[in-house]
Protein backbone atom coordinates (compact mmCIF):
# COMPACT_ATOMS: atom_id res chain seq x y z
CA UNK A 1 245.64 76.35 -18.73
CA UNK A 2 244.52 79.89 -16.83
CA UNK A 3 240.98 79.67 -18.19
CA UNK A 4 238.50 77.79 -16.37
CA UNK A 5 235.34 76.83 -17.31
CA UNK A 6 232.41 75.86 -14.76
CA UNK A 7 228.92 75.30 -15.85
CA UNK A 8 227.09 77.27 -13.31
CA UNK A 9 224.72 74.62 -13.25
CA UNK A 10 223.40 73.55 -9.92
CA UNK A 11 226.81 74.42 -7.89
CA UNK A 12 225.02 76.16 -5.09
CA UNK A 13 222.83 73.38 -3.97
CA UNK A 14 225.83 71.21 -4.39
CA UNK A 15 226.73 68.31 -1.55
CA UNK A 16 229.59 66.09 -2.06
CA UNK A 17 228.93 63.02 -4.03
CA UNK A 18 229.42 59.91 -2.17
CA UNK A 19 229.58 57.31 -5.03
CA UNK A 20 229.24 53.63 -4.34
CA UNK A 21 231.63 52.14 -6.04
CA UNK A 22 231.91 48.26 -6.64
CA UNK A 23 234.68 46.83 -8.29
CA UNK A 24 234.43 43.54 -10.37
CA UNK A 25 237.31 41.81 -11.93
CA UNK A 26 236.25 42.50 -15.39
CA UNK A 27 236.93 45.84 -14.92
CA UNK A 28 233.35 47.08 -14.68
CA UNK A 29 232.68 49.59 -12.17
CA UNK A 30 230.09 50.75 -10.31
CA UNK A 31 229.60 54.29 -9.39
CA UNK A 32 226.36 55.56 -7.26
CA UNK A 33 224.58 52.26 -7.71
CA UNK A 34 224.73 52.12 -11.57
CA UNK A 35 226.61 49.34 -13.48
CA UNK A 36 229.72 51.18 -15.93
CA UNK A 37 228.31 48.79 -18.61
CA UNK A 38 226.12 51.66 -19.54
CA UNK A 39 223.72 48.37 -20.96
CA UNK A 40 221.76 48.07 -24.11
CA UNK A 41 218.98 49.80 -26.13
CA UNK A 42 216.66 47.00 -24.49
CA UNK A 43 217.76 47.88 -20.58
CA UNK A 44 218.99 49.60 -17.59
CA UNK A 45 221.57 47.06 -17.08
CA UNK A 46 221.56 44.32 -19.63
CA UNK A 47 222.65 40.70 -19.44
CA UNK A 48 225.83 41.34 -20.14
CA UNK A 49 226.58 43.27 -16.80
CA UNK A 50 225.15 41.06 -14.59
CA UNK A 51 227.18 38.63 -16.14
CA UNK A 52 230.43 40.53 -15.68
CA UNK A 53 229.65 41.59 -12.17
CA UNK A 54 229.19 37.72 -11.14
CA UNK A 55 232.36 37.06 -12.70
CA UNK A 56 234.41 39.80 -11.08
CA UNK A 57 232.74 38.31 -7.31
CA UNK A 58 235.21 35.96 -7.86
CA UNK A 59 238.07 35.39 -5.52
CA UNK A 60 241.60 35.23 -6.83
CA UNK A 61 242.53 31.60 -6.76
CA UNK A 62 246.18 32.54 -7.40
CA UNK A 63 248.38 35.42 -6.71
CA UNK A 64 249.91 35.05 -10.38
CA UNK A 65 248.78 37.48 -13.38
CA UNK A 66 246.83 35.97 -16.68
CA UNK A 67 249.06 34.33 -18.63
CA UNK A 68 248.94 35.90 -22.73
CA UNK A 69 248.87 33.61 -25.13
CA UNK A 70 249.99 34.35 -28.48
CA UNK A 71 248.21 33.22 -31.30
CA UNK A 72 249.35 35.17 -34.56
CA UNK A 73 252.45 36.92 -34.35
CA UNK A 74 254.02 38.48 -37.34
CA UNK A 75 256.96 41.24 -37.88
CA UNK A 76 255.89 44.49 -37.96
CA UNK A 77 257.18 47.99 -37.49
CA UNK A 78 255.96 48.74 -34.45
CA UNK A 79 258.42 48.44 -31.03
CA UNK A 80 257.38 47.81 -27.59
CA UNK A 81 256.02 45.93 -24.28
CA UNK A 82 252.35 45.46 -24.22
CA UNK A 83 250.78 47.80 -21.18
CA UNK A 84 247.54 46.03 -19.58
CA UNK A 85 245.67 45.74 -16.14
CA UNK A 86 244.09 42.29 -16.70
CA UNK A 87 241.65 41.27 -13.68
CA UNK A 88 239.06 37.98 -13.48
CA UNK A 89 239.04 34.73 -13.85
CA UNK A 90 240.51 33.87 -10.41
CA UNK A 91 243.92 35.42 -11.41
CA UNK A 92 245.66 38.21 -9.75
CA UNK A 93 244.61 41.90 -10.99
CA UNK A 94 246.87 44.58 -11.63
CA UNK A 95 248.70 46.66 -13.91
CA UNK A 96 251.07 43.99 -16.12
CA UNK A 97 253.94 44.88 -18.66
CA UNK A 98 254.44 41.70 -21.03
CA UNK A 99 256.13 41.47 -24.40
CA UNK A 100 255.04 40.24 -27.63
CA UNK A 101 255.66 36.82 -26.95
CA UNK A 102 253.79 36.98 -23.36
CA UNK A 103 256.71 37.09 -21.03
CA UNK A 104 255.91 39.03 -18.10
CA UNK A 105 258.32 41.63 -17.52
CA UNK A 106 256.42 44.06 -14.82
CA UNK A 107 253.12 43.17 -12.48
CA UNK A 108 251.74 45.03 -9.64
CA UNK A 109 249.33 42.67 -7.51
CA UNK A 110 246.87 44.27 -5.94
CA UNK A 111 244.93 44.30 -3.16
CA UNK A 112 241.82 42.19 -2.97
CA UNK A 113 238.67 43.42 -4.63
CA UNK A 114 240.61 46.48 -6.45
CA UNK A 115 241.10 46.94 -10.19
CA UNK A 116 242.96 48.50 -12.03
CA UNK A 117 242.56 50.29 -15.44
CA UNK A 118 244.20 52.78 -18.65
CA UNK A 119 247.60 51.45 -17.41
CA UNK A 120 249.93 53.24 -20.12
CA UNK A 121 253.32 55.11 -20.50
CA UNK A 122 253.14 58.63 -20.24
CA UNK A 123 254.96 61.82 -20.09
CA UNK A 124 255.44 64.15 -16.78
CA UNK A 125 257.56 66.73 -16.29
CA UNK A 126 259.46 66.03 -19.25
CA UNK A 127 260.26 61.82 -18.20
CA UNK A 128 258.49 58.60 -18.84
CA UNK A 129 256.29 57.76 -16.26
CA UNK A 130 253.59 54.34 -15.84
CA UNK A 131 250.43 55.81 -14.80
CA UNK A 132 247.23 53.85 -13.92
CA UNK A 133 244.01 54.41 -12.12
CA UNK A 134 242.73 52.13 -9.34
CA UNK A 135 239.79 51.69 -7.29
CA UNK A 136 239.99 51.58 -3.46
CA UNK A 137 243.63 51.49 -2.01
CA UNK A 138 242.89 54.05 0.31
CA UNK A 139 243.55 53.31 4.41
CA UNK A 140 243.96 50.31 5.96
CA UNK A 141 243.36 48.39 2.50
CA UNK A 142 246.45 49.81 1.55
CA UNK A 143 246.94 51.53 -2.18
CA UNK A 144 250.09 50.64 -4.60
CA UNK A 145 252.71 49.37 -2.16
CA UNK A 146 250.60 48.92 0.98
CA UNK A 147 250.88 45.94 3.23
CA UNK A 148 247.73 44.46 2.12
CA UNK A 149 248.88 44.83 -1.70
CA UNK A 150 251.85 42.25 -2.17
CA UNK A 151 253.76 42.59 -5.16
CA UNK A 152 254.73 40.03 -8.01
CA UNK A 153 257.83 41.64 -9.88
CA UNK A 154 260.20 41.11 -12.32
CA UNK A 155 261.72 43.93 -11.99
CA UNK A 156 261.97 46.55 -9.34
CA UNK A 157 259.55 46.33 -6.80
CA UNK A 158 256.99 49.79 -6.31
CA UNK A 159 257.38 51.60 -3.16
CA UNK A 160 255.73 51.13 -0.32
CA UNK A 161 254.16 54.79 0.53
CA UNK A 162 250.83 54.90 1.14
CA UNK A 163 248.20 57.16 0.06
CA UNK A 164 246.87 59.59 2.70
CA UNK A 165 242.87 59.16 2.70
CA UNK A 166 241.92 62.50 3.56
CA UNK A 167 238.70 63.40 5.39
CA UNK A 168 236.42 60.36 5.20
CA UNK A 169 232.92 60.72 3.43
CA UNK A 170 229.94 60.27 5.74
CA UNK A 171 228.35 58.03 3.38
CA UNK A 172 224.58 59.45 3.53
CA UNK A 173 222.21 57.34 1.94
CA UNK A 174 219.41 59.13 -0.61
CA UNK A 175 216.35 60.94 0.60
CA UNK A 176 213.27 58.45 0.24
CA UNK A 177 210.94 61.09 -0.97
CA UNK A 178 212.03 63.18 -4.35
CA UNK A 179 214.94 65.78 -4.06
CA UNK A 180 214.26 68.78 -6.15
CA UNK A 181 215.25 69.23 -9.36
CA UNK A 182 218.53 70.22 -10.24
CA UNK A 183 220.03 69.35 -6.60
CA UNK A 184 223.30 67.38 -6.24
CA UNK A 185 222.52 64.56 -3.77
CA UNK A 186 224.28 61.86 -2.01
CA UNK A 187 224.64 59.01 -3.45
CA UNK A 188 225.45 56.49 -0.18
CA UNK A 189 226.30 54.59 1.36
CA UNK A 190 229.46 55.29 0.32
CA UNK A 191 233.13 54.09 1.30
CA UNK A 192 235.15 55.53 3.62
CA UNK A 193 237.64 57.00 0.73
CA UNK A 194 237.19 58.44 -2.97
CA UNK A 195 235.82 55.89 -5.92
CA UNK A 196 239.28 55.84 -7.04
CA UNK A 197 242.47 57.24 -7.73
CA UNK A 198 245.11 58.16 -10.51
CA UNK A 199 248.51 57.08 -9.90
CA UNK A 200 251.93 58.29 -11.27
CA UNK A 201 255.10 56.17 -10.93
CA UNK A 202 258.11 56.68 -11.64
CA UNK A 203 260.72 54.32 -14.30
CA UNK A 204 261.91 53.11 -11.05
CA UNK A 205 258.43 51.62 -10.28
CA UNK A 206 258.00 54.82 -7.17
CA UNK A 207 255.18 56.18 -6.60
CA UNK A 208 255.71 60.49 -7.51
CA UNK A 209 252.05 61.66 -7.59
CA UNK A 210 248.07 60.87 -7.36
CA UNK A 211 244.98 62.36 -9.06
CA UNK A 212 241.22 62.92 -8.10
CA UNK A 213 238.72 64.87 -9.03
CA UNK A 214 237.88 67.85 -7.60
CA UNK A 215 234.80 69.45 -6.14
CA UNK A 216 233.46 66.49 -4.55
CA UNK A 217 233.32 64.62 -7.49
CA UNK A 218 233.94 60.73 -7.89
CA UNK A 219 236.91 60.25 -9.70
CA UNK A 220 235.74 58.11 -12.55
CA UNK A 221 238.07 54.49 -13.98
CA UNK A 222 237.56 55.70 -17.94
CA UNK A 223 240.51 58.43 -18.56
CA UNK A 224 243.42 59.53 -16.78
CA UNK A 225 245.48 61.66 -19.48
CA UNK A 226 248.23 63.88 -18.80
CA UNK A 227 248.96 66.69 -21.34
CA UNK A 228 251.92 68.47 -22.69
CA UNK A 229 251.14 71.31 -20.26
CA UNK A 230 251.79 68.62 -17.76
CA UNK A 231 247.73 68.89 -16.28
CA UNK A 232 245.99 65.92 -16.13
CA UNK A 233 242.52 65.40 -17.81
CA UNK A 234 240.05 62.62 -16.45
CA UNK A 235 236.57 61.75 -16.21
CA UNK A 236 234.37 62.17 -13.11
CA UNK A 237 230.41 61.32 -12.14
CA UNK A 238 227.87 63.26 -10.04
CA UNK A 239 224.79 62.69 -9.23
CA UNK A 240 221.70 64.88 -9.56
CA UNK A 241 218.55 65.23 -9.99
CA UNK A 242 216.87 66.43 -13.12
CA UNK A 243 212.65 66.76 -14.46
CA UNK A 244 212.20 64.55 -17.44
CA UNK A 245 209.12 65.18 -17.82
CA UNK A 246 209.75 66.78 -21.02
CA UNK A 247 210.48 63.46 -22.68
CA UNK A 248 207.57 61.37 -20.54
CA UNK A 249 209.96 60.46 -17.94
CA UNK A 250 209.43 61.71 -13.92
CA UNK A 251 209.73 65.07 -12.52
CA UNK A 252 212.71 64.46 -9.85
CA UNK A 253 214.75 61.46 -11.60
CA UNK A 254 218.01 60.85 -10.30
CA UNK A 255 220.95 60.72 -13.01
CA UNK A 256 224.65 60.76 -13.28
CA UNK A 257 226.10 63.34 -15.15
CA UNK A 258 229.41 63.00 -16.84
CA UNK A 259 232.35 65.48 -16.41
CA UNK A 260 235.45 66.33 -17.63
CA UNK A 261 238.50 68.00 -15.42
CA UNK A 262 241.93 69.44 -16.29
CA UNK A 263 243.58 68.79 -12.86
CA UNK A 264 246.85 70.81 -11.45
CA UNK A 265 248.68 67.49 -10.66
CA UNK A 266 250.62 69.15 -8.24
CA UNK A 267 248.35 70.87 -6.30
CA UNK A 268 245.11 69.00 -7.40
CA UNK A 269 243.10 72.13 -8.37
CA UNK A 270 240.19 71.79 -10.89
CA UNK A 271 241.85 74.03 -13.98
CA UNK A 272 238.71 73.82 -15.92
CA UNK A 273 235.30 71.47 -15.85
CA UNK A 274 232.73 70.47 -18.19
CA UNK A 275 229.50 69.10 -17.03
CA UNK A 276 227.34 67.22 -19.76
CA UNK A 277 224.17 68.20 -18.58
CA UNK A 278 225.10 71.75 -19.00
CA UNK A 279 225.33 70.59 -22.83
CA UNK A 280 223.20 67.90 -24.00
CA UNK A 281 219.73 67.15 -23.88
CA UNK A 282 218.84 63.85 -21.82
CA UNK A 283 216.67 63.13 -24.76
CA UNK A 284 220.30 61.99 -26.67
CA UNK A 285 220.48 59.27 -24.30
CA UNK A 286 220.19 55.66 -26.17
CA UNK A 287 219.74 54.02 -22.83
CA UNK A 288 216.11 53.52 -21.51
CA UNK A 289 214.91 55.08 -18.20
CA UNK A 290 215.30 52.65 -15.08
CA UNK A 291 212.27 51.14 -13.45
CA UNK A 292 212.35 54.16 -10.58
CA UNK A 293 213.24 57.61 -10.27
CA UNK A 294 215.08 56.94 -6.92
CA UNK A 295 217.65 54.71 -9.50
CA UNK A 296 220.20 57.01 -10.47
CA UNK A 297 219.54 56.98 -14.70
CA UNK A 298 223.53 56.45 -16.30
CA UNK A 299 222.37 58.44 -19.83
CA UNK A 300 225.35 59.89 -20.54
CA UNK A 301 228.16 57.85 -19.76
CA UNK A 302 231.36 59.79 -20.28
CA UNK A 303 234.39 57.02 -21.33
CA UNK A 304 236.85 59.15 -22.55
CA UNK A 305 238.30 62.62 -22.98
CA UNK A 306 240.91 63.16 -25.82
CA UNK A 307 243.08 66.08 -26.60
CA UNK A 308 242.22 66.57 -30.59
CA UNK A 309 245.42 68.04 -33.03
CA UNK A 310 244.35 71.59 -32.47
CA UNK A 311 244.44 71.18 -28.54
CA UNK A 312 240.70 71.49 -28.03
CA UNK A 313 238.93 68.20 -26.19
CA UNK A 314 237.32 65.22 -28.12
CA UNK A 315 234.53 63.95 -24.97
CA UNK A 316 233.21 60.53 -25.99
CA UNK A 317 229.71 59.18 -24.20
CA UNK A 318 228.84 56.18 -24.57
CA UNK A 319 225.06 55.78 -23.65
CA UNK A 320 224.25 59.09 -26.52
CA UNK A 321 226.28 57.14 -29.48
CA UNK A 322 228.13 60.81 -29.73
CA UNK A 323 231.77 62.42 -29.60
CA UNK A 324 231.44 65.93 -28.91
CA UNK A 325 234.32 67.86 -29.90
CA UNK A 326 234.62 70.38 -26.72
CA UNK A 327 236.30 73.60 -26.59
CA UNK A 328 239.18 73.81 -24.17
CA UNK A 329 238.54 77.34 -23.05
CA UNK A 330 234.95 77.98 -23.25
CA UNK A 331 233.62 74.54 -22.96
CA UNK A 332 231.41 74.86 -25.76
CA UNK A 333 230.53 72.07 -28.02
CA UNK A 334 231.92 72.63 -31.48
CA UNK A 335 230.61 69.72 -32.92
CA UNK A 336 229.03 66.32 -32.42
CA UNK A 337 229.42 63.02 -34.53
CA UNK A 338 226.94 60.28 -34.65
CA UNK A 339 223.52 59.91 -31.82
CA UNK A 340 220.80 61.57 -32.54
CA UNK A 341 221.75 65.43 -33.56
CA UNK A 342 225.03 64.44 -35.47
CA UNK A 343 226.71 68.13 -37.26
CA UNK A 344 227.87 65.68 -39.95
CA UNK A 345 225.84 63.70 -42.56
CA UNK A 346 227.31 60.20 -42.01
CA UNK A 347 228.42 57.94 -45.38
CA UNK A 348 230.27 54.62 -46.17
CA UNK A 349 233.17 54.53 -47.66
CA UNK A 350 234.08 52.08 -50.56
CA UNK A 351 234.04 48.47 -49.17
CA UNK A 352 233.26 50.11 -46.15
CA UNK A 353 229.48 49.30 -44.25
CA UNK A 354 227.47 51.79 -41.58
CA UNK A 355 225.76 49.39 -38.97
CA UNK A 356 221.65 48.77 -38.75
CA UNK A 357 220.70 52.03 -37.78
CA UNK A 358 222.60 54.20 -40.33
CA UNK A 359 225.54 55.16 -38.18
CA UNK A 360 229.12 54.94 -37.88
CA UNK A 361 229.33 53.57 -34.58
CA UNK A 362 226.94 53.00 -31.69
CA UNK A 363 227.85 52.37 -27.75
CA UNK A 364 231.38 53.90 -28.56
CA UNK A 365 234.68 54.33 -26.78
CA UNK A 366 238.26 55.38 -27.09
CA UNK A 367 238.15 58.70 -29.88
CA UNK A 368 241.95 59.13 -31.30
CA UNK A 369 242.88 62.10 -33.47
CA UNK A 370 245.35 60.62 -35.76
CA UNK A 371 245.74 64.21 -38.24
CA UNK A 372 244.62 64.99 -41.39
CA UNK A 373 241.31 65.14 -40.52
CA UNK A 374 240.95 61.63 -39.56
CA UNK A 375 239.98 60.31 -36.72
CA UNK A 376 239.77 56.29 -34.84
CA UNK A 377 237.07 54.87 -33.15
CA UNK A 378 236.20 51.67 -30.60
CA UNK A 379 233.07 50.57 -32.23
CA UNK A 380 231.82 48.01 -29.38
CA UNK A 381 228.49 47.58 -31.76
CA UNK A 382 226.92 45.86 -28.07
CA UNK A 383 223.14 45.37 -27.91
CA UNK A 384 220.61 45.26 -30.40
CA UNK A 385 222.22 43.04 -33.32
CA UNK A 386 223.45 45.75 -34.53
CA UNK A 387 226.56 44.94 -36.42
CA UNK A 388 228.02 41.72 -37.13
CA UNK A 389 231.42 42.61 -34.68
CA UNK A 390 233.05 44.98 -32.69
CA UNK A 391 235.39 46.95 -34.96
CA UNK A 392 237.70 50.02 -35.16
CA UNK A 393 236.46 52.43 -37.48
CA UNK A 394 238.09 55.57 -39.21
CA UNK A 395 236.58 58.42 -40.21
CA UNK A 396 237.24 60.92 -42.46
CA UNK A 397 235.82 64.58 -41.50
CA UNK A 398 235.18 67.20 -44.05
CA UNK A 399 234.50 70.37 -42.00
CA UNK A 400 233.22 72.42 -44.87
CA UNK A 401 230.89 69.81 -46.37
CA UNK A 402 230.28 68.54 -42.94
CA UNK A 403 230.44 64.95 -43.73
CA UNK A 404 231.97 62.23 -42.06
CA UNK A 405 232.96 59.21 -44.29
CA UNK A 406 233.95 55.87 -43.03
CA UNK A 407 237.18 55.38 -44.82
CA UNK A 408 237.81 52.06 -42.88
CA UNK A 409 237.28 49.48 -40.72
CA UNK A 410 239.39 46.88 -38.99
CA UNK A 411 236.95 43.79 -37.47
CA UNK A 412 237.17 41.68 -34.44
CA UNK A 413 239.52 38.86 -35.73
CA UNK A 414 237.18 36.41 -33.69
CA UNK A 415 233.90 37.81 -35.61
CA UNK A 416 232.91 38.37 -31.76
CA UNK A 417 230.86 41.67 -30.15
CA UNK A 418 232.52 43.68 -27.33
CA UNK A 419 229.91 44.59 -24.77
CA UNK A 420 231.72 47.00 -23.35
CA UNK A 421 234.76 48.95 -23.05
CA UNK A 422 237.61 48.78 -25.80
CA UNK A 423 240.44 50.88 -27.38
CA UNK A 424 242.43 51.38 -30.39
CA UNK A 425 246.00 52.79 -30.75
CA UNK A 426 247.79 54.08 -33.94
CA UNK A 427 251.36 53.21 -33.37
CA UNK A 428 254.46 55.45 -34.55
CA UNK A 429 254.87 53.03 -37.95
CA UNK A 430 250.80 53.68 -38.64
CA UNK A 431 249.73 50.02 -37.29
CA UNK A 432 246.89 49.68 -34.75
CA UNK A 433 247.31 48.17 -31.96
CA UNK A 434 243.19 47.33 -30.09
CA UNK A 435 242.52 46.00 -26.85
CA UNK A 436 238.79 44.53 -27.24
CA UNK A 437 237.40 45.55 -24.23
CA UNK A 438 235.61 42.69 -22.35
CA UNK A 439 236.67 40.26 -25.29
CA UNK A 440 239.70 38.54 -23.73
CA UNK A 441 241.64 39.50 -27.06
CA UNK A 442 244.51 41.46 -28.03
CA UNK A 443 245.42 42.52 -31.92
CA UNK A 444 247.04 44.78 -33.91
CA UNK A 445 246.78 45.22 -37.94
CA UNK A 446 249.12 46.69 -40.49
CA UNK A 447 247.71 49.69 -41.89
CA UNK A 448 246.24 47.91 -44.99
CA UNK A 449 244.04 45.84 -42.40
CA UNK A 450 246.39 42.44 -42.68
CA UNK A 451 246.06 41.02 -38.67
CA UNK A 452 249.61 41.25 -37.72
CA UNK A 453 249.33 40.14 -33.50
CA UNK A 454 246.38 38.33 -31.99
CA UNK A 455 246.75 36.83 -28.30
CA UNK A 456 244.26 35.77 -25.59
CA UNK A 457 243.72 35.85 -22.23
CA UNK A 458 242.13 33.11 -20.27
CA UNK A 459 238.51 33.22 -19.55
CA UNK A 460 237.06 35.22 -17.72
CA UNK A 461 239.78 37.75 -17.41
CA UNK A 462 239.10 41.29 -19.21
CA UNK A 463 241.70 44.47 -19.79
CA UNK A 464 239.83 47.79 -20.08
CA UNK A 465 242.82 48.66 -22.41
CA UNK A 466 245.50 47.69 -24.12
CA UNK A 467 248.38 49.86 -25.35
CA UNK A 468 251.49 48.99 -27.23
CA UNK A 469 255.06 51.04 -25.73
CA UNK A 470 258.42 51.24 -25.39
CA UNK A 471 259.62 50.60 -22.20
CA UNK A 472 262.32 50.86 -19.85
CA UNK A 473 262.85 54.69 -21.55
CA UNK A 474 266.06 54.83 -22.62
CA UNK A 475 268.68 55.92 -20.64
């Protein structure tokens, strides 16, 4: 893309973030002091976080990936290994290819404490690549193919480049009195490396290229997309400040704002950025304000960025209920489904059922354009009782009428809730193919909603996502 788009918002008072960022097993992350959960309607946090971040403490009793256990396996059209970066439960973590029946044909061990997440085939420069993003494997802990990151293989083993770490961060910690309103601020202390990073790799398991955000942003675990124009689109977090006393809430609260990049993989400059304060009111947010100003408020929680059929962005956040539908060149919003100021009026379906509060989906990830006007949907339904499962919902949008109908709805097999995280794949043949989030279950259902594949994972151990691909590419 030649057009970029910066929100003007804030950039001249602008420091560079540094972003705690603890990794857990389970795959939850957190960035500037603030769990990736995103929590509940009741909480900051929520029970289900502090759960997950006590399990992902855990130290790997075994150097060995999850074994997948199948538990309903049925022909279907759809061909391919299963791409996932399991972590928890005292197993190894890494991105893991495996096939239908659980056979591990690909796992990259990591190093100690990182995590790995959105491990998928992509495209690059016209070839298949394995792309993944990962949290620390900067310096002397060694990223993909460092010394301190052994490698379990059936196949080829990775490289072993390392990663150049750059300047270090200095790791400031926040001001104790208020910062003013509107000022980017440290976050600290911070690591001596980015949050993360994107990786590409080659079909000969070498490492060709990294990502991270730009502008002193932290790279953030939810998206790493590369597009036909051979860019890469993720998500990133700052943190700011911002006066809520509009909505009853303090005059210098800290808060992480999501963004979106298109990155220049080759040279790593920002193409274009979108910055969600510069576009929705903090009164959208769903999540309650934190006990103190000084605790950086997550109300936005960007987990995904999507290219829709007509090229533009689909930006999913979880903590506003909402998928705005973002213009690629202007970065303008040209429309918003479910939260609070939905531009569609929101209807079941026959057979089909909106949740509690009157909506199609609530604590959201994973948007998928799948044509036609139709769209999928991880509907993690966490917090609040208000579904009776997780689900993958489709919706049909009528841009004239501007009504979005819930045409239908495929349900956690186990009847269980997702508390976070999640994803849902339409496969070549039409089937979809979910990964449910921190559930340790993997499915996939025929498009008339008959439950095709259903496997576990032990306990304990979580995939952020789950994808279903063909690979080796042929030759």
């Amino acid at each position: 893309m030649s057009v970029a788009f910066l929100t003007g918002r804030r950039r001249e008072l602008r420091p560079h973030l540094r972003a705690v960022l603890v990794t857990v097993a389970t795959g939850v992350l957190v960035s500037a002091g603030i769990s990736a959960c995103g929590g509940g309607p009741v909480s900051t946090a929520g029970p289900a976080c502090v759960s997950a971040c006590s399990q992902g403490a855990q130290k790997a009793t075994t150097t060995a990936p999850p074994p997948l256990t199948v538990l309903t396996r049925e022909s279907s059209g759809a061909k391919g290994d299963i791409f996932i970066a399991p972590g928890g439960g005292g197993y190894a973590s890494g991105p893991e290819i495996v096939t239908a029946t659980g056979k591990v044909v690909w796992f990259h061990r990591l190093p100690a404490g990182d995590v790995a997440t959105d491990f998928r085939v992509q495209t690059y420069l016209g070839q298949p690549v394995l792309t993944w993003f990962q949290s620390g494997g900067l310096g002397a802990e060694g990223g993909p193919g460092g010394p301190s990151g052994p490698k379990a293989s059936a196949g080829p083993a990775p490289s072993g480049a390392r990663v150049p770490a750059g300047p270090a961060p200095s790791g400031a910690r926040v001001p104790a009195g208020p910062a003013p309103s509107g000022a980017r601020v440290p976050a600290g202390p911070g690591p001596s490396g980015p949050s993360g990073t994107d990786y590409i790799y080659n079909d000969h398991y070498q490492q060709i290229a990294t990502v991270r955000a730009g502008n002193g942003d932290a790279t953030n675990f939810h998206e790493f997309l590369i597009t036909p124009s051979n860019t890469a689109l993720i998500t990133a977090d700052t943190v700011t400040t911002a006066d809520l006393t509009s909505m009853g809430g303090p005059a210098h609260q800290l808060v992480i704002d999501g963004i979106v990049q298109e990155i220049d993989i080759k040279t790593g400059r920002v193409l274009f950025q979108w910055d969600s304060a510069g576009h929705v009111p903090y009164a959208d947010s769903y999540l309650r304000l934190p006990s103190s100003p000084s605790i950086p408020w997550d109300w936005f929680h960007i987990n995904a960025v999507h290219l829709d059929t007509d090229g533009n962005l689909l930006v999913s956040s979880r903590n506003t209920w909402t998928v705005f539908k973002v213009n690629r060149h202007t970065g303008q919003v040209m429309w918003q489904l479910g939260g609070k100021h939905s531009s569609f009026t929101l209807r079941a379906g026959p057979g089909q059922a909106l949740d509690r509060d009157g909506k199609i989906f609530a604590w959201q990830h994973d948007p998928e354009a799948i044509g036609g006007g139709e769209y999928t949907f991880f509907d993690d339904e966490s917090g609040g009782n208000l579904f009776r499962s997780s689900r993958v919902v489709t919706v049909r949008l009528d841009l004239a009428t501007r009504v979005a109908t819930l045409v239908k709805s495929d349900d956690q097999p186990e009847g269980q809730v997702a508390q976070l995280m999640g994803n849902a794949q339409t496969t070549p043949g039409g089937d979809l193919f979910v990964g449910w989030g921190s559930l340790p279950y993997i499915s996939e259902f025929s498009p008339s909603g008959k439950l095709l594949f259903n496997a576990k994972l032990p306990p304990g151990v979580e995939t952020y996502r789950a994808y279903l691909l063909p690979w080796p590419p042929p030759s």
